[in-house]
C-alpha atoms as a PDB file:
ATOM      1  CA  UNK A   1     -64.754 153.807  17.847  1.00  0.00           C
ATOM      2  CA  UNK A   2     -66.014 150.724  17.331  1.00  0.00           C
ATOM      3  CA  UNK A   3     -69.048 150.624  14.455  1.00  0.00           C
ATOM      4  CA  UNK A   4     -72.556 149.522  15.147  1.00  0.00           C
ATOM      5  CA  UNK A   5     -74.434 152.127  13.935  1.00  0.00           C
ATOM      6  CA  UNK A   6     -76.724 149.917  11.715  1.00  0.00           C
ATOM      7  CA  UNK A   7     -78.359 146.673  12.182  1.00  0.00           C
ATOM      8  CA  UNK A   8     -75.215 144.463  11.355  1.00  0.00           C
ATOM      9  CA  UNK A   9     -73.416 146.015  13.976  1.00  0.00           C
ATOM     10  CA  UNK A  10     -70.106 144.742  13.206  1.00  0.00           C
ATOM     11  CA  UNK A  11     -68.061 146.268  16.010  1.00  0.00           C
ATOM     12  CA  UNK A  12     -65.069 147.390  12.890  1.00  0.00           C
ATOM     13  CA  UNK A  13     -62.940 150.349  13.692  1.00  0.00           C
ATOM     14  CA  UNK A  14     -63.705 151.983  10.787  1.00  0.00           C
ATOM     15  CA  UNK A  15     -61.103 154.419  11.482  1.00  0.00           C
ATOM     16  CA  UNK A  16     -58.618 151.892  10.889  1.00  0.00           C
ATOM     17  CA  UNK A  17     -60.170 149.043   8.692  1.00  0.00           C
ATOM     18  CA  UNK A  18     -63.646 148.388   6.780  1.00  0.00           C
ATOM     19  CA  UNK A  19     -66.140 147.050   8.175  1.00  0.00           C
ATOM     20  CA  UNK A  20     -69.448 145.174   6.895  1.00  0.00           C
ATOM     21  CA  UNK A  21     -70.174 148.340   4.930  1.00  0.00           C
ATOM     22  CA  UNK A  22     -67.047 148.039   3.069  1.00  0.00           C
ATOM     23  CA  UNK A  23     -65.610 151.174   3.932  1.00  0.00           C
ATOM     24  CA  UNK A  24     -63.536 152.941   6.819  1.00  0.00           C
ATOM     25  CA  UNK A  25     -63.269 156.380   7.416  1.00  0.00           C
ATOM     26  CA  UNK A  26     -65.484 159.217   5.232  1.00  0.00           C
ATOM     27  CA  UNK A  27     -65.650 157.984   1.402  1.00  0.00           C
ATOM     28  CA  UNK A  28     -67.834 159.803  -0.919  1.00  0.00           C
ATOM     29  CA  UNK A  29     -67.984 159.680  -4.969  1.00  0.00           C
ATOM     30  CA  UNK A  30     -69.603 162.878  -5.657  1.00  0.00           C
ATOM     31  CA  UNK A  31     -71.097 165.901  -4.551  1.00  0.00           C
ATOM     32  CA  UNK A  32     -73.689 168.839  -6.571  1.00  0.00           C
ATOM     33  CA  UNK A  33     -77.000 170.293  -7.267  1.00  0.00           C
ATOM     34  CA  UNK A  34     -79.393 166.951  -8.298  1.00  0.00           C
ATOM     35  CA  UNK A  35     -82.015 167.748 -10.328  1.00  0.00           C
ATOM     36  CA  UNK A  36     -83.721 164.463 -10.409  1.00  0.00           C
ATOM     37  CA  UNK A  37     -84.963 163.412  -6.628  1.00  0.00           C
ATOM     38  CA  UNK A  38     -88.783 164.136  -5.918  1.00  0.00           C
ATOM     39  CA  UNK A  39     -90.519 167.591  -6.906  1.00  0.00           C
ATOM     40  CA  UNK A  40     -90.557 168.919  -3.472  1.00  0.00           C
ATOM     41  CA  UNK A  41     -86.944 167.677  -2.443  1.00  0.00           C
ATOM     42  CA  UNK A  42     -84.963 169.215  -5.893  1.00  0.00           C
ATOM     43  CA  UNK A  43     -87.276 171.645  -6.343  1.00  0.00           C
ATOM     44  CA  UNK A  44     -85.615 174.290  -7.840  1.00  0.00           C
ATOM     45  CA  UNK A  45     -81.986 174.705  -7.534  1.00  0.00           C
ATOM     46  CA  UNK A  46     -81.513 170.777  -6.937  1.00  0.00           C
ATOM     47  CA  UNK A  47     -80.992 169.180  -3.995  1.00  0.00           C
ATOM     48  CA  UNK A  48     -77.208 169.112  -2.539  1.00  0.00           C
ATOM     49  CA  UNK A  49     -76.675 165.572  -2.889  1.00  0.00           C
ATOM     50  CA  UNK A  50     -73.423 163.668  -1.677  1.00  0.00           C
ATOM     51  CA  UNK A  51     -73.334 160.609  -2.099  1.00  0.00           C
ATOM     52  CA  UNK A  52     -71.112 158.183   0.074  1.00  0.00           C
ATOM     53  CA  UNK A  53     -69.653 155.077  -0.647  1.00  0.00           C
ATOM     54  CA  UNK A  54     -70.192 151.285   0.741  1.00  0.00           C
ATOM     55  CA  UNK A  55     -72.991 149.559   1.837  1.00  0.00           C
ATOM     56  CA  UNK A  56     -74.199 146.528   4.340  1.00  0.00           C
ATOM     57  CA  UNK A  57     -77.146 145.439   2.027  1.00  0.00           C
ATOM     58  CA  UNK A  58     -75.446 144.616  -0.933  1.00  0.00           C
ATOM     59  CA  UNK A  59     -78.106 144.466  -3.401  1.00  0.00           C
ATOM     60  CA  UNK A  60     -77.069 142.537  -6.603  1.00  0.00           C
ATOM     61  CA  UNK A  61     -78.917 145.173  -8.646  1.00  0.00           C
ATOM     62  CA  UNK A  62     -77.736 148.756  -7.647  1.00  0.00           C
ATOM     63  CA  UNK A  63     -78.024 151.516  -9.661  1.00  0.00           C
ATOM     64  CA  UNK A  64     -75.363 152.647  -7.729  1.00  0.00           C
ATOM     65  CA  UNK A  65     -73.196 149.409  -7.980  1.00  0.00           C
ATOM     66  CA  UNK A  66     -69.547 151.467  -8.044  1.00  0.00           C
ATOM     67  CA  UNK A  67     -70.461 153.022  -5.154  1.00  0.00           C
ATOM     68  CA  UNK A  68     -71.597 150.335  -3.057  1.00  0.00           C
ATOM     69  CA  UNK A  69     -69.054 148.164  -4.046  1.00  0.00           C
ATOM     70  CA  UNK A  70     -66.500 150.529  -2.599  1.00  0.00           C
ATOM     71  CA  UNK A  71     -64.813 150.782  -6.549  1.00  0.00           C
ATOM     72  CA  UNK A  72     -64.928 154.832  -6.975  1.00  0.00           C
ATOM     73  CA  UNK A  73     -64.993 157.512  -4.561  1.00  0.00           C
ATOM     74  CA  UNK A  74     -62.292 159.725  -2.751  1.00  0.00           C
ATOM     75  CA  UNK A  75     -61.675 159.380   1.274  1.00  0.00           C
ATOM     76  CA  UNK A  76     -62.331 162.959   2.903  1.00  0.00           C
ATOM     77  CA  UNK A  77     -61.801 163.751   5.960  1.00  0.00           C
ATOM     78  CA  UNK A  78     -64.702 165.093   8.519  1.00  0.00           C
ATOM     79  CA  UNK A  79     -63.824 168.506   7.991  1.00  0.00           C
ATOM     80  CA  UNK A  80     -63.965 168.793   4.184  1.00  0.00           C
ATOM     81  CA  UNK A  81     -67.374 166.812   4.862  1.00  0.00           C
ATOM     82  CA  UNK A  82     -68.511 169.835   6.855  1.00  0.00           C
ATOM     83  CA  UNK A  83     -66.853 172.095   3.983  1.00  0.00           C
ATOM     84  CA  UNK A  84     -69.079 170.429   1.517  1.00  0.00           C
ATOM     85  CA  UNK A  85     -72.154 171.046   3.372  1.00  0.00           C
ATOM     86  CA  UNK A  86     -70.838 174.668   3.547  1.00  0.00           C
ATOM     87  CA  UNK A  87     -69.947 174.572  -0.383  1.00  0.00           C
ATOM     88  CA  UNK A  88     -73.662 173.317  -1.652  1.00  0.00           C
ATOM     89  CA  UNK A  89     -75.561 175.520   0.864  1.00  0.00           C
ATOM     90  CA  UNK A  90     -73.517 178.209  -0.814  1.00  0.00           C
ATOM     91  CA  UNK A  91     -74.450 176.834  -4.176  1.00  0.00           C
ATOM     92  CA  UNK A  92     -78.287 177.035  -3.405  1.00  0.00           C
ATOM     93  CA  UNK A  93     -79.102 173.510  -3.154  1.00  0.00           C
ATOM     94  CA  UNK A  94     -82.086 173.575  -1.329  1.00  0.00           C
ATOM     95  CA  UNK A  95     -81.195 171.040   1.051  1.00  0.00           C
ATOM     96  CA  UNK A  96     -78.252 169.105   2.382  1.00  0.00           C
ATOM     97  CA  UNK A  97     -79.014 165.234   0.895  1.00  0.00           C
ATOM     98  CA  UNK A  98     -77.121 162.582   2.697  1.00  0.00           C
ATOM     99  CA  UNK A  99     -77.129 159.871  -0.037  1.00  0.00           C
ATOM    100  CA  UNK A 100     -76.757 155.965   1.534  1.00  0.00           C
ATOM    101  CA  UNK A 101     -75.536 157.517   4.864  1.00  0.00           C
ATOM    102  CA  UNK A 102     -75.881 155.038   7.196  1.00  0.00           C
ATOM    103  CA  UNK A 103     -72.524 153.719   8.317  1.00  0.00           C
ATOM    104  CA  UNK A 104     -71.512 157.318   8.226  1.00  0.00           C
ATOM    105  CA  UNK A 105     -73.470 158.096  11.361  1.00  0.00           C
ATOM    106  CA  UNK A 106     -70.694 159.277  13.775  1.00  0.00           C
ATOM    107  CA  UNK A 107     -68.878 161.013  10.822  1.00  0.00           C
ATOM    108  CA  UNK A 108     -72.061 162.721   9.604  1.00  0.00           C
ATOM    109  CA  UNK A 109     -72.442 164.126  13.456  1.00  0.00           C
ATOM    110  CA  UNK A 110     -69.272 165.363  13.859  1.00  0.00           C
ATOM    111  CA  UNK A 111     -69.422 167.379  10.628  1.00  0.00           C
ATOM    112  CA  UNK A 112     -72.700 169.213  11.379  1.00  0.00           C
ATOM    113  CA  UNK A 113     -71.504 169.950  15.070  1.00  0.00           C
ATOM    114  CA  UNK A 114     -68.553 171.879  12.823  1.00  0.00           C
ATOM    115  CA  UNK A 115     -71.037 173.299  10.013  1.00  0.00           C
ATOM    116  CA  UNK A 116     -74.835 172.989  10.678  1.00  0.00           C
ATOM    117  CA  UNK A 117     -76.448 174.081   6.922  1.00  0.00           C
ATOM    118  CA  UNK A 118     -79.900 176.588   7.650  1.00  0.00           C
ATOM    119  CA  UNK A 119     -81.175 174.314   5.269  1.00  0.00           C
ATOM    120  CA  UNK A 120     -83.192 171.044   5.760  1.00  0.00           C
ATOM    121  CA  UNK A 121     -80.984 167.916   5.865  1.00  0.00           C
ATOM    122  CA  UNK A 122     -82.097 165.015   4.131  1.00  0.00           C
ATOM    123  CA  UNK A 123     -81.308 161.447   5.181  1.00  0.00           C
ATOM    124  CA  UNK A 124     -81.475 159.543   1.634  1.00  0.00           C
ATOM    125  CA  UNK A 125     -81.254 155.493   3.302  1.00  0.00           C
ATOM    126  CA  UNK A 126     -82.259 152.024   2.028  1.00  0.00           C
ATOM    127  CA  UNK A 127     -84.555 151.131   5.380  1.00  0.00           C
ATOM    128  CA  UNK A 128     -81.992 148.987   6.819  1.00  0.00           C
ATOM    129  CA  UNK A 129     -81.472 150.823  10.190  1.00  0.00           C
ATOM    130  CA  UNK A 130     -81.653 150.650  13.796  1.00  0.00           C
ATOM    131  CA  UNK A 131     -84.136 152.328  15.967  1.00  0.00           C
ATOM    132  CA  UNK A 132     -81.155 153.782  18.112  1.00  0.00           C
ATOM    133  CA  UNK A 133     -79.663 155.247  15.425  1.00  0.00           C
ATOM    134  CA  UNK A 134     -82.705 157.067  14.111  1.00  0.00           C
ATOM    135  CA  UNK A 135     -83.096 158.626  16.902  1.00  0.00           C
ATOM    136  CA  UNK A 136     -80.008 160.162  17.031  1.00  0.00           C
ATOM    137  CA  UNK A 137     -79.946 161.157  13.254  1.00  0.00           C
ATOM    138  CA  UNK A 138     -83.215 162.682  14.008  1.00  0.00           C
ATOM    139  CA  UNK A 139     -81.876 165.252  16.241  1.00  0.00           C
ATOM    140  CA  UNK A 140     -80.347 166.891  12.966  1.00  0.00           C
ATOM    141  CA  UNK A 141     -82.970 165.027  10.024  1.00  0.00           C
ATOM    142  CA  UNK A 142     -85.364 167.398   8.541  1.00  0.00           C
ATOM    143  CA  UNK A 143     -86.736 164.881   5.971  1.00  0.00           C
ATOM    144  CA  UNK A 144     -86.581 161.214   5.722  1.00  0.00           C
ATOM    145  CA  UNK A 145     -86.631 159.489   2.482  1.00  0.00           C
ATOM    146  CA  UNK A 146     -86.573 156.334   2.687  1.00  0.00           C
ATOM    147  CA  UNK A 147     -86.880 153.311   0.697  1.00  0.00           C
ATOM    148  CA  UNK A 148     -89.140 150.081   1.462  1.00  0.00           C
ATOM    149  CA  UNK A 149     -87.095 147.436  -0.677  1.00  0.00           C
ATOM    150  CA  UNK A 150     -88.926 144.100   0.186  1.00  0.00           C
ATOM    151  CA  UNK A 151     -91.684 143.135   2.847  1.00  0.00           C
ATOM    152  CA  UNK A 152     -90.924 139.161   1.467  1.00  0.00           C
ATOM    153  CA  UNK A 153     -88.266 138.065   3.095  1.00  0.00           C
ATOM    154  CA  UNK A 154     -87.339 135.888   0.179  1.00  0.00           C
ATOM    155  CA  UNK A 155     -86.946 138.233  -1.677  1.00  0.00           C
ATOM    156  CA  UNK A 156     -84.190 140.112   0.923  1.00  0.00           C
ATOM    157  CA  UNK A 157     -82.336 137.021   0.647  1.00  0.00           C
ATOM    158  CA  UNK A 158     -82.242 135.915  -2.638  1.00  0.00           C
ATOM    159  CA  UNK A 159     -81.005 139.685  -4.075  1.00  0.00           C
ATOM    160  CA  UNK A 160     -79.060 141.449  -1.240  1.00  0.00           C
ATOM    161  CA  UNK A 161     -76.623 139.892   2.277  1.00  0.00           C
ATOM    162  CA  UNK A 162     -79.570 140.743   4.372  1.00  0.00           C
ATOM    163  CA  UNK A 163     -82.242 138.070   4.539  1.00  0.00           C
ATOM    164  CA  UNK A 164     -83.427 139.926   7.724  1.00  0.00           C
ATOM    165  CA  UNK A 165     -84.098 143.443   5.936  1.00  0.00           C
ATOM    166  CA  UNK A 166     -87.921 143.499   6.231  1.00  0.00           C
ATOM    167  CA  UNK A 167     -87.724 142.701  10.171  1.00  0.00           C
ATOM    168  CA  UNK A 168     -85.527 146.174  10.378  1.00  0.00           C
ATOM    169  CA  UNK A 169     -86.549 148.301   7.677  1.00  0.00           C
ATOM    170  CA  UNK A 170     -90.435 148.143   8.974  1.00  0.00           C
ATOM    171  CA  UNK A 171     -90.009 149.581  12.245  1.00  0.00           C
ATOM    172  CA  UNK A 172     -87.311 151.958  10.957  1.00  0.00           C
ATOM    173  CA  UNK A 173     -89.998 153.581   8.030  1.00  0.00           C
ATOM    174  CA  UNK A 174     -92.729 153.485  10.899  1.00  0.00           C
ATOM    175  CA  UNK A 175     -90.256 155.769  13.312  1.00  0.00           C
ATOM    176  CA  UNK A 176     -89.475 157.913  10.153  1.00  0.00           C
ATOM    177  CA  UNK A 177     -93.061 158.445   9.418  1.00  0.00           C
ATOM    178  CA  UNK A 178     -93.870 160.159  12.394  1.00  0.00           C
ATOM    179  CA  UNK A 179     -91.898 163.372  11.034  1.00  0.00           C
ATOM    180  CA  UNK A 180     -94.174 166.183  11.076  1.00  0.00           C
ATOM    181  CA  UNK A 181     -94.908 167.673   7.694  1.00  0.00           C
ATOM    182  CA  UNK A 182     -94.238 170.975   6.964  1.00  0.00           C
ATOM    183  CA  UNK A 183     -94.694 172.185   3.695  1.00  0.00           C
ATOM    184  CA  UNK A 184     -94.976 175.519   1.907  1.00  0.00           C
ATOM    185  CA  UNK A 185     -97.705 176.887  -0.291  1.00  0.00           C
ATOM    186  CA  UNK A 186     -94.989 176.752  -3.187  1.00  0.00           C
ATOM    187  CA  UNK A 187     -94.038 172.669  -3.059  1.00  0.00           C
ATOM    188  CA  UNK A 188     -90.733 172.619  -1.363  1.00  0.00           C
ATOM    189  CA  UNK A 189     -90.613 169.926   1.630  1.00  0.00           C
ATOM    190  CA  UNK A 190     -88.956 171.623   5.102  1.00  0.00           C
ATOM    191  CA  UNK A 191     -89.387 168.737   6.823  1.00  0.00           C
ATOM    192  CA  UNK A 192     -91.839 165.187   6.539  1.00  0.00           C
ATOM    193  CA  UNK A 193     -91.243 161.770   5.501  1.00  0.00           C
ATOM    194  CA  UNK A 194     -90.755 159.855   1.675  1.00  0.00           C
ATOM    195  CA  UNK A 195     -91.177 156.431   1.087  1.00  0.00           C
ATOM    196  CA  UNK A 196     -89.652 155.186  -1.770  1.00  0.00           C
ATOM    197  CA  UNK A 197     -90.478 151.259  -3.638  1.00  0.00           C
ATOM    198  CA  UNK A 198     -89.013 150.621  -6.449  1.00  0.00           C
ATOM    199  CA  UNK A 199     -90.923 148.069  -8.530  1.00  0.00           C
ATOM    200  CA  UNK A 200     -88.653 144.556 -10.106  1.00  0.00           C
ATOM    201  CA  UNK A 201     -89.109 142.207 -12.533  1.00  0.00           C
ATOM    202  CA  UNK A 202     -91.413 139.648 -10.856  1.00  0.00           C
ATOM    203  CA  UNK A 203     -91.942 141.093  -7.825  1.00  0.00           C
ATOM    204  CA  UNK A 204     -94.812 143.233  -8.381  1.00  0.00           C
ATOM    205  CA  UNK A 205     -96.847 141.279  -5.732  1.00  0.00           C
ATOM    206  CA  UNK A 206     -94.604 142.559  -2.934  1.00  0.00           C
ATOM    207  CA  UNK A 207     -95.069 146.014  -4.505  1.00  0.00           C
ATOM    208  CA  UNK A 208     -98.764 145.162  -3.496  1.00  0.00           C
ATOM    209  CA  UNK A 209     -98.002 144.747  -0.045  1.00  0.00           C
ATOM    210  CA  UNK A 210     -95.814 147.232   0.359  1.00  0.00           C
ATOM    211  CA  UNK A 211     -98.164 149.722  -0.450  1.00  0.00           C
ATOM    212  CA  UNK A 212    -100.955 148.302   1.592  1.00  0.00           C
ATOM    213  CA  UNK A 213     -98.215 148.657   4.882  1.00  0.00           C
ATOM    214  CA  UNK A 214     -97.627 152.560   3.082  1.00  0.00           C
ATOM    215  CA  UNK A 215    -101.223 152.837   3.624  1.00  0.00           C
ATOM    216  CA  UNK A 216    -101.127 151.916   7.438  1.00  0.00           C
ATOM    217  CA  UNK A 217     -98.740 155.067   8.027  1.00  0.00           C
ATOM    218  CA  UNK A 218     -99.777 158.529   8.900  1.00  0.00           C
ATOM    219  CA  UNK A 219    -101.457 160.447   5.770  1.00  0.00           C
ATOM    220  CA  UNK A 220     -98.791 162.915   6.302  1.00  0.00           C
ATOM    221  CA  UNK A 221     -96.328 160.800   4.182  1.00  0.00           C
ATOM    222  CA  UNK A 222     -95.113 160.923   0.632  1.00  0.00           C
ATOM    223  CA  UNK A 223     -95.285 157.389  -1.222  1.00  0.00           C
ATOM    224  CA  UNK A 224     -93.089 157.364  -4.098  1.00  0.00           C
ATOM    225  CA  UNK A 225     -93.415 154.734  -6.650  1.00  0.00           C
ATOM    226  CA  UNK A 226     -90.727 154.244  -8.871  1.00  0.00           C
ATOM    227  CA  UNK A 227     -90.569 152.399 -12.302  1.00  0.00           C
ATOM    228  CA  UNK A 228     -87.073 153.185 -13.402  1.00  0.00           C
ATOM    229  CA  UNK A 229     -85.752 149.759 -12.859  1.00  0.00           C
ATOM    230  CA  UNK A 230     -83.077 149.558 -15.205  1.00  0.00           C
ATOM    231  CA  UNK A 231     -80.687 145.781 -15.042  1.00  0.00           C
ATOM    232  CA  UNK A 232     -77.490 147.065 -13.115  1.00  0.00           C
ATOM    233  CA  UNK A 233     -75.122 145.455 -10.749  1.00  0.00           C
ATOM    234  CA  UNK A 234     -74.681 141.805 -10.795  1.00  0.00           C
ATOM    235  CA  UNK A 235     -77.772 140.789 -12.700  1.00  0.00           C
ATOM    236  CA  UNK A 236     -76.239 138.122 -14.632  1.00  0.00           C
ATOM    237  CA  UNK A 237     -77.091 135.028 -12.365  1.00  0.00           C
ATOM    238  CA  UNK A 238     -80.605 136.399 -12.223  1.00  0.00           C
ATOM    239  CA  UNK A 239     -82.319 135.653 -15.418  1.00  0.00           C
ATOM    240  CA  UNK A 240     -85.922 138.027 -13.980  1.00  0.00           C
ATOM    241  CA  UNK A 241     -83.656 141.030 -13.269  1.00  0.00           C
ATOM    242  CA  UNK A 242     -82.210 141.523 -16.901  1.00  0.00           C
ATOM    243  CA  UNK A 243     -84.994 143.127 -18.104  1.00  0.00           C
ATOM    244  CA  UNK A 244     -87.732 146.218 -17.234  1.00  0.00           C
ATOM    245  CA  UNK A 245     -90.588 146.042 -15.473  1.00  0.00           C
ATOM    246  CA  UNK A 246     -93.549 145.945 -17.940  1.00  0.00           C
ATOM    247  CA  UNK A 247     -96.476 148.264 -17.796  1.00  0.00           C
ATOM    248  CA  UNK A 248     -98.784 145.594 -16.633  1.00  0.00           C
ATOM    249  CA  UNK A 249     -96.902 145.023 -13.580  1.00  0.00           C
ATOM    250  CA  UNK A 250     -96.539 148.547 -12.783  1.00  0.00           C
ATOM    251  CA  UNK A 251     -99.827 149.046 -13.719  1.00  0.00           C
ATOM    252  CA  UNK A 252    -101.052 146.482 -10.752  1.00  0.00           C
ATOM    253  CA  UNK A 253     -98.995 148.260  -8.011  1.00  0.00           C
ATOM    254  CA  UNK A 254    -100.730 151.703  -9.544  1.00  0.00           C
ATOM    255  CA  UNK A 255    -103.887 149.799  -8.648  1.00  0.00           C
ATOM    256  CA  UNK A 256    -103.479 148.932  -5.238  1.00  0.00           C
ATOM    257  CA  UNK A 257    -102.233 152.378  -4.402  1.00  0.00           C
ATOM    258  CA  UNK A 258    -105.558 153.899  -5.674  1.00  0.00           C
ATOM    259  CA  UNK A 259    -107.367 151.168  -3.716  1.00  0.00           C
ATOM    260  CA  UNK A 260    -105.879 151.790  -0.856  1.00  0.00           C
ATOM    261  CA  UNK A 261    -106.725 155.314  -1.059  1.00  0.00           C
ATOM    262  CA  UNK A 262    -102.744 156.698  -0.958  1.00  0.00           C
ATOM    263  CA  UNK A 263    -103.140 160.495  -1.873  1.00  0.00           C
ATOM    264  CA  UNK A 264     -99.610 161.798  -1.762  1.00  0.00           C
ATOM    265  CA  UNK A 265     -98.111 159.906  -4.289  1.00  0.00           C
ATOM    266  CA  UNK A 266     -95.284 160.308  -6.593  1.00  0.00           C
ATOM    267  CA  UNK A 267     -95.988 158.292 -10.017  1.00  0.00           C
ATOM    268  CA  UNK A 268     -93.209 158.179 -12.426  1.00  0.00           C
ATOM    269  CA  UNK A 269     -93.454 157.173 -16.240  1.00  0.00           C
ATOM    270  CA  UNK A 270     -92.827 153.660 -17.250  1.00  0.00           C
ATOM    271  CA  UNK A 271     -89.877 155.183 -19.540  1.00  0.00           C
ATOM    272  CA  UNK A 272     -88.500 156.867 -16.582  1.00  0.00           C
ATOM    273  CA  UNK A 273     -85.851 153.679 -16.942  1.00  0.00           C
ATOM    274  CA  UNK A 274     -82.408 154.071 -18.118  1.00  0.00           C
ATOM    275  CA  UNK A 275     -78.508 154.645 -16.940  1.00  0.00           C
ATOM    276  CA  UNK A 276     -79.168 158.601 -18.232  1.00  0.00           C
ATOM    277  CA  UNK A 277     -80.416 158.732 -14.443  1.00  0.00           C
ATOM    278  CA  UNK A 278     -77.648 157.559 -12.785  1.00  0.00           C
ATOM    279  CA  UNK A 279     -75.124 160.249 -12.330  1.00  0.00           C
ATOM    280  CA  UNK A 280     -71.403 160.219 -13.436  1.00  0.00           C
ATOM    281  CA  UNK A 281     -69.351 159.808 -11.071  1.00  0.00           C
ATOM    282  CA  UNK A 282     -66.396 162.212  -9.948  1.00  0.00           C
ATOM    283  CA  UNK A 283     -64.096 160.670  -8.045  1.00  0.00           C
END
């Protein structure tokens, strides 16, 4: 089958070669219980994370730079994908999270029509999709989290391969805010939308306008704000990126959320930064 599942559409037979992503076939570098994704997405037992390997965007700073790189991770075949979903629901994860998933449309689809979890699924993406395929990942989606990486185009270009992310990943967080919420009296998330930013070095006035477009969404969704930059990846030809954010830029972006009014927000701690937060990597 030939690949155009997200906005690059390449046309790759991933079942034979890589395509744009990087990867053919089903490649994942780990799988467990994740204690560290928002409050009402681990909640208790952890959400059942896997993460899969390759990417189209390419971002030079990645926390997850082995992965997206295509350096570590294990090719699987659909059916021990749909054994994995099996495994973690058995585990108690309290959802199924598909981690940078993508290019793994088709695969994902064939799994769950072999193994469909009676827990939520979670579609963990970078915002760099096409409408069409949203809307066939939201037959099995129950919660979208999403991040919004740039609205400046500039800055698209000058740290990932995709110049052209805003013009996607707009209408794509749009669509995926239109999931209705449904959550229970206790805090865990059956279904609803998550928009993650992650504030850089220097960037904190597109962190200002991304949260005045967050504010333009339905009130139903989650806005997560994230200060855990930590300089990953290929940083080294980007003098801005080798450092933290500082709390006076974070502190602006807090601003503008409480001007705009946002009332489900997620606020982590300006220490929250550091490589203790990215996991270790199995395969």
């Amino acid at each position: 089958m030939n690949c155009r599942v997200c906005p690059i559409s390449c046309g790759t037979d991933r079942g034979k070669t890589s395509g744009a992503c990087g990867v053919s076939g089903v490649k994942i570098a780990k799988y467990y219980l994740h204690p560290f994704e928002e409050p009402p997405v681990s909640f208790k037992n952890g959400s059942g994370c896997v993460f899969f390997c390759g990417c189209s965007l390419k971002c030079v700073f990645c926390q997850n730079y082995d992965l997206s790189r295509n350096r570590r991770g294990k090719n699987i075949s659909v059916r021990e994908l749909a054994d994995i979903f099996k495994r973690l629901e058995g585990d108690g994860a309290e959802n199924i999270n598909l981690v940078n998933p993508t290019h793994y449309l088709n695969e994902i689809e064939a799994a769950l029509e072999m193994y469909r979890p009676q827990i939520p699924v979670v579609w963990n993406t970078h915002g760099y999709e096409k409408i069409q395929s949203l809307e066939r990942a939201d037959k099995f989606v129950d919660i979208w989290l999403t991040d919004l990486k740039f609205i400046d185009p500039a800055l698209a270009k000058r740290y990932t391969a995709r110049g052209d992310y805003a013009d996607f990943a707009l209408p794509a967080v749009k669509f995926m805010a239109d999931k209705p919420l449904n959550m229970r009296e206790d805090g865990k998330m059956l279904s609803g939308c998550i928009v993650r930013h992650l504030v850089l070095p220097l960037a904190a006035y597109d962190s200002v306008n991304v949260v005045k477009f967050v504010s333009t969404l339905p009130e139903s969704v989650y806005f997560s704000l994230m200060a855990q930059y930590t300089p990953f990846g290929e940083t080294e030809n980007f003098k801005e990126l080798q450092r933290k954010i500082t709390p006076r830029e974070y502190s602006r972006v807090l601003d503008e959320a409480e001007r705009c009014g946002l009332a489900n927000v997620f606020i982590q701690n300006i220490e929250s930064s550091g490589r203790n937060f990215i996991p270790d990597w199995d395969y």
